[in-house]
PDB file of N, CA and C in Angstrom:
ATOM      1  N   UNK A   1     -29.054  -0.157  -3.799  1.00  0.00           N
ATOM      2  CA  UNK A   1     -28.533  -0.014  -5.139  1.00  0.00           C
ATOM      3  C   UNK A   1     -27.001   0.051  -5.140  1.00  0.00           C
ATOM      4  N   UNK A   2     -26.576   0.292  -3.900  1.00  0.00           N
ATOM      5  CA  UNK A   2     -25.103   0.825  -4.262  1.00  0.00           C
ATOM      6  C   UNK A   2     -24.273  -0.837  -4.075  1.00  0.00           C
ATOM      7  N   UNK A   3     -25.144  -1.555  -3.361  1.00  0.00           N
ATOM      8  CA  UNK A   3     -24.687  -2.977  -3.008  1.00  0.00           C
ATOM      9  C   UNK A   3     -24.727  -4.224  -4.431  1.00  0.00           C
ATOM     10  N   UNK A   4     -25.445  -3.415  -5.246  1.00  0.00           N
ATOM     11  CA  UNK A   4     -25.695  -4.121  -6.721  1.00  0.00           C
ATOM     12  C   UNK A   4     -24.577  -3.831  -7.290  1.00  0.00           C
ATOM     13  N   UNK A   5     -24.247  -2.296  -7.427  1.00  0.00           N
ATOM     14  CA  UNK A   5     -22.770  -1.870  -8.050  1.00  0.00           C
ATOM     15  C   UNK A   5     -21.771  -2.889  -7.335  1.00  0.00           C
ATOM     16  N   UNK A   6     -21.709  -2.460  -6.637  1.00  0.00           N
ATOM     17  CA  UNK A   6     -20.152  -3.055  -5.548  1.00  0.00           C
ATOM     18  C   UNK A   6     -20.284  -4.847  -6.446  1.00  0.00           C
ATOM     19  N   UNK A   7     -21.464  -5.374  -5.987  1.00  0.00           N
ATOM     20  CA  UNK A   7     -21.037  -6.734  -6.392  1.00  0.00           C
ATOM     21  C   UNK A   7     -21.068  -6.788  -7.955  1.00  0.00           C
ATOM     22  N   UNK A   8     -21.421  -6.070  -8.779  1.00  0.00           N
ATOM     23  CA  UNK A   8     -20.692  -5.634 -10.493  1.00  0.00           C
ATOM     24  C   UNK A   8     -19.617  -5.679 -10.860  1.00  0.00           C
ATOM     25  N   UNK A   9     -19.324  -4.836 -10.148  1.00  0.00           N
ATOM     26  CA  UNK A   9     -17.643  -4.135 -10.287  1.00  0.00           C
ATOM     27  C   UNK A   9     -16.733  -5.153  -9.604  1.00  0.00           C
ATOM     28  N   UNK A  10     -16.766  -5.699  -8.831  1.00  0.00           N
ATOM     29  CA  UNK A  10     -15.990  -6.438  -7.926  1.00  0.00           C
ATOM     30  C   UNK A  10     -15.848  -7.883  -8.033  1.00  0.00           C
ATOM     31  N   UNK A  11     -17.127  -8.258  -9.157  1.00  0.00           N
ATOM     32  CA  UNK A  11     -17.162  -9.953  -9.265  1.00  0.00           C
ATOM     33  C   UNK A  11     -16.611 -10.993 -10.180  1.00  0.00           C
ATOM     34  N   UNK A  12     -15.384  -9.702 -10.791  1.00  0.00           N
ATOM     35  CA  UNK A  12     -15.304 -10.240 -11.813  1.00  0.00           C
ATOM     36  C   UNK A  12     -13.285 -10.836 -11.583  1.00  0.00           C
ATOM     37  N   UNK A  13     -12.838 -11.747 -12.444  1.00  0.00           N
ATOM     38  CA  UNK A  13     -11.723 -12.385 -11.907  1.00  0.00           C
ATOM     39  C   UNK A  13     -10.876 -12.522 -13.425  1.00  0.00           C
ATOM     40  N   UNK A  14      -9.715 -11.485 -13.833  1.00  0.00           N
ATOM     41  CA  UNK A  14      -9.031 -12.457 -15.105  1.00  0.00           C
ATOM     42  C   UNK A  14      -7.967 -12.873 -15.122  1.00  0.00           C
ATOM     43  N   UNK A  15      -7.520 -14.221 -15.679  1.00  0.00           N
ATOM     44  CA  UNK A  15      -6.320 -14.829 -15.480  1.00  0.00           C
ATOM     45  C   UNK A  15      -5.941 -15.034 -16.672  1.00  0.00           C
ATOM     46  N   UNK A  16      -4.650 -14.766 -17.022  1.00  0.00           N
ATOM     47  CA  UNK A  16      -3.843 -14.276 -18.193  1.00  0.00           C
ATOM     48  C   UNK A  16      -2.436 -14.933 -18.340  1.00  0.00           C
ATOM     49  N   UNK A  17      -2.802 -15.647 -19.158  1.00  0.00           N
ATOM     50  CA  UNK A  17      -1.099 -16.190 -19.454  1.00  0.00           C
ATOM     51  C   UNK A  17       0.063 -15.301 -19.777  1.00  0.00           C
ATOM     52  N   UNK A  18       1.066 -15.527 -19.199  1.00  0.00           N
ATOM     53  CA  UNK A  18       2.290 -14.254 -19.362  1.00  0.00           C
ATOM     54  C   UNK A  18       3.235 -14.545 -20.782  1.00  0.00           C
ATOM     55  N   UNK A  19       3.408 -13.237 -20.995  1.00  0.00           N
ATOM     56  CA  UNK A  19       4.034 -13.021 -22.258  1.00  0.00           C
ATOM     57  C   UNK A  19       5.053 -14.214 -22.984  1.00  0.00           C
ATOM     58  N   UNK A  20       5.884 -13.919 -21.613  1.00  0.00           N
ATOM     59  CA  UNK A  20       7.423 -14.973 -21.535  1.00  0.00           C
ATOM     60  C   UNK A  20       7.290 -16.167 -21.034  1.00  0.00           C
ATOM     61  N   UNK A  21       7.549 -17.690 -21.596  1.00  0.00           N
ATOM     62  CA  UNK A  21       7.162 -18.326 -21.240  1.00  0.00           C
ATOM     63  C   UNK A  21       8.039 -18.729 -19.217  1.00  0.00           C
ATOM     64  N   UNK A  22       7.418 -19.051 -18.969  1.00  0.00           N
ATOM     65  CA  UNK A  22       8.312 -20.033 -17.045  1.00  0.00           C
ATOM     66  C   UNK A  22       9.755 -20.251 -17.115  1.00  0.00           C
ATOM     67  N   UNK A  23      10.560 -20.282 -16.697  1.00  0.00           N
ATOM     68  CA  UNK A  23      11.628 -20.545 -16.700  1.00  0.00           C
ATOM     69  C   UNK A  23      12.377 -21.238 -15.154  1.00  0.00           C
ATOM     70  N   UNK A  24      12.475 -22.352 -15.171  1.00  0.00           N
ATOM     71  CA  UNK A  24      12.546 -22.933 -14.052  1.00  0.00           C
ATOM     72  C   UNK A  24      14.192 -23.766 -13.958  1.00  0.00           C
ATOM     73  N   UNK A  25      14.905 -22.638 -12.839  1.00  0.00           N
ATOM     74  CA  UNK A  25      16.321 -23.138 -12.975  1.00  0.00           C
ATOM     75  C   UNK A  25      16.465 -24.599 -11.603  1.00  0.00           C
ATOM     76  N   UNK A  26      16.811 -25.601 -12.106  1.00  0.00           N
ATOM     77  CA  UNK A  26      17.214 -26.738 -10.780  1.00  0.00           C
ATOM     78  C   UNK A  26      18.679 -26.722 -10.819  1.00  0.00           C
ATOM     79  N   UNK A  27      19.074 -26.878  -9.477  1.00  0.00           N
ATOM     80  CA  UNK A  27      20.435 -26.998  -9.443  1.00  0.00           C
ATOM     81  C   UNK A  27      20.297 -28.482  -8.915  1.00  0.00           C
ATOM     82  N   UNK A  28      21.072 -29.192  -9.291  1.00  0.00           N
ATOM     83  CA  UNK A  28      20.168 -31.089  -8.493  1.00  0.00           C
ATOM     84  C   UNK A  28      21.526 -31.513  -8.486  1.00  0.00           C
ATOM     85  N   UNK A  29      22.189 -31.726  -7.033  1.00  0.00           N
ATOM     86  CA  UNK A  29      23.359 -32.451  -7.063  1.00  0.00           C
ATOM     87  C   UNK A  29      23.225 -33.933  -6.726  1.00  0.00           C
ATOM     88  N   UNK A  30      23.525 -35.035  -6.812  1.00  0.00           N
ATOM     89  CA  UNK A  30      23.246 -36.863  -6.474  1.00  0.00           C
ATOM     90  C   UNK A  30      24.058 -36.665  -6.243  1.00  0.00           C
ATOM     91  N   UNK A  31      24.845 -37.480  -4.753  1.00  0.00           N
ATOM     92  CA  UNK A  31      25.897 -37.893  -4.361  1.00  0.00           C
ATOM     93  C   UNK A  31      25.305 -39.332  -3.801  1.00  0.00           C
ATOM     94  N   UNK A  32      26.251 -40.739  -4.394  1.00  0.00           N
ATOM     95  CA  UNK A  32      25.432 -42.027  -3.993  1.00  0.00           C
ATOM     96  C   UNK A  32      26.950 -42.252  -3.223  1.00  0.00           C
ATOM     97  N   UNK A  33      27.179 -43.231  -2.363  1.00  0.00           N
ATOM     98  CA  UNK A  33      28.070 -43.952  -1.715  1.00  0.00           C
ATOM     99  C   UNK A  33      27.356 -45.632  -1.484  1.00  0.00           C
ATOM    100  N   UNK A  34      28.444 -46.346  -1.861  1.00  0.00           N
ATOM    101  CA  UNK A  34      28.165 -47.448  -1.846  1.00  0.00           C
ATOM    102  C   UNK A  34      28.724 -48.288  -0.689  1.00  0.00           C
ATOM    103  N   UNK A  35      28.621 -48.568   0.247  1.00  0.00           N
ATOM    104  CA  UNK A  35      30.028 -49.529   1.394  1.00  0.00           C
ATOM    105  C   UNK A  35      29.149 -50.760   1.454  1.00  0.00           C
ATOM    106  N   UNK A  36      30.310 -51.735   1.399  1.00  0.00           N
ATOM    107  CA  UNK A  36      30.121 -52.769   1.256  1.00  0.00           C
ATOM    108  C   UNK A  36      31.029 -53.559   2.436  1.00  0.00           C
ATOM    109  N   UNK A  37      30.548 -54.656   2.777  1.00  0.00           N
ATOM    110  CA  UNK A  37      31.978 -55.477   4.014  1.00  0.00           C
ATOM    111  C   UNK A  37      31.098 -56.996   3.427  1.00  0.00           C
ATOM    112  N   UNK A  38      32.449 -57.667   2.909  1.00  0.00           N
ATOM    113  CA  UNK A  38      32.452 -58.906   2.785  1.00  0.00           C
ATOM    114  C   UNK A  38      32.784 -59.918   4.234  1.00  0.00           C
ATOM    115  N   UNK A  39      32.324 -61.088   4.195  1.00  0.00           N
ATOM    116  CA  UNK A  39      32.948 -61.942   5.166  1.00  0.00           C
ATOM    117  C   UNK A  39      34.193 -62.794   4.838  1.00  0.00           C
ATOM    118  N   UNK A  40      35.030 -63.253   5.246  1.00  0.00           N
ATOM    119  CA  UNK A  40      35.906 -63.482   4.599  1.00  0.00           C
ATOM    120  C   UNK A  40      36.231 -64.638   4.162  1.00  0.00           C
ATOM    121  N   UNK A  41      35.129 -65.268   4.111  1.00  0.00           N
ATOM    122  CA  UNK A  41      35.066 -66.845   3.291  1.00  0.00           C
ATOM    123  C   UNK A  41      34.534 -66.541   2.068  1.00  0.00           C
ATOM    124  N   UNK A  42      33.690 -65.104   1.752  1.00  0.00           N
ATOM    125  CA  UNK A  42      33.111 -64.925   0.913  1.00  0.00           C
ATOM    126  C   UNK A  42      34.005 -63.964   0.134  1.00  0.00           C
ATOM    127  N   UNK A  43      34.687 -63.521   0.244  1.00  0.00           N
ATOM    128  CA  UNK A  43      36.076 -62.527   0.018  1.00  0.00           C
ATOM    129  C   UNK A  43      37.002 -63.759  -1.018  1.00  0.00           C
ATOM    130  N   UNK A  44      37.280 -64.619  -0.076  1.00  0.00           N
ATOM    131  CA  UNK A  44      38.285 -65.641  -0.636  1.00  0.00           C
ATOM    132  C   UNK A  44      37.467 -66.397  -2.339  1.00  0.00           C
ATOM    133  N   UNK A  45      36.514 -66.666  -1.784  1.00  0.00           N
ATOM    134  CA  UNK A  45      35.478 -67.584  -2.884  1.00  0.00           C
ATOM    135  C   UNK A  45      35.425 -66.420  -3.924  1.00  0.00           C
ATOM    136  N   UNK A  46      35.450 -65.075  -3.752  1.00  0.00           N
ATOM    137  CA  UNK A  46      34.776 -64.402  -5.148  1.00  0.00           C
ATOM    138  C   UNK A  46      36.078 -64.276  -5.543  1.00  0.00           C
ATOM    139  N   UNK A  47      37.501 -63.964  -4.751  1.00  0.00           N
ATOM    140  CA  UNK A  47      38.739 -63.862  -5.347  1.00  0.00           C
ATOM    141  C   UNK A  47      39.450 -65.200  -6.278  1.00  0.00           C
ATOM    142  N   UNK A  48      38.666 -66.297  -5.451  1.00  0.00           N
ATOM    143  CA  UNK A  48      39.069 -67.877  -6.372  1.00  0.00           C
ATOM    144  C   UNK A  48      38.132 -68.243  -7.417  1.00  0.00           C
ATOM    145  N   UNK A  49      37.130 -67.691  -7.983  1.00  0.00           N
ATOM    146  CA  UNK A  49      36.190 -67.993  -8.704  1.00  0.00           C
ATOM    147  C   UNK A  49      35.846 -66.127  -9.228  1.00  0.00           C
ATOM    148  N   UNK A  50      36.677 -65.528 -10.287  1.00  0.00           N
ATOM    149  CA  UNK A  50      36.192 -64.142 -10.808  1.00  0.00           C
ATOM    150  C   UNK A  50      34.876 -64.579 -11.412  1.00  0.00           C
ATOM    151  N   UNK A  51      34.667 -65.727 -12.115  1.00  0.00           N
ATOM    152  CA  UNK A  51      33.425 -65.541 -13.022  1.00  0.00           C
ATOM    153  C   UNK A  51      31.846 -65.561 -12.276  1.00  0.00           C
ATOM    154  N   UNK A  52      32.050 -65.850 -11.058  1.00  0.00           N
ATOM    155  CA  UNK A  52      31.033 -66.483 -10.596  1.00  0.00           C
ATOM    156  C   UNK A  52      29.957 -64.855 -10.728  1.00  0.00           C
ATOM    157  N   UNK A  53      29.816 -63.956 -11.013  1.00  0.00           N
ATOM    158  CA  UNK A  53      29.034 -62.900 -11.030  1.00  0.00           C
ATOM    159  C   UNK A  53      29.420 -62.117 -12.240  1.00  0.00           C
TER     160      UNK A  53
END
């Protein structure tokens, strides 16, 4: 009988939404770098032709 109590009392589980809603701080820094190396036939051609891009 006392093993009937125990699993009574003990089987039970409540989950409760909190008062205040979550509050979730991100600190998110992006740092991009771009490097680029032209060849230098291709250097000359984009400097003699701006429109081409």
């Amino acid at each position: 009988m006392t093993g009937a109590v125990a699993l009574a009392a003990g089987g039970c589980v409540n989950v409760s939404a909190p008062d205040k809603p979550i509050v979730i701080n991100l600190n998110i820094n992006i740092t991009q770098e771009v490097v680029y190396r032209l060849d230098g036939e291709a250097k000359t051609l984009i400097q003699d032709n701006p429109g081409i891009f």
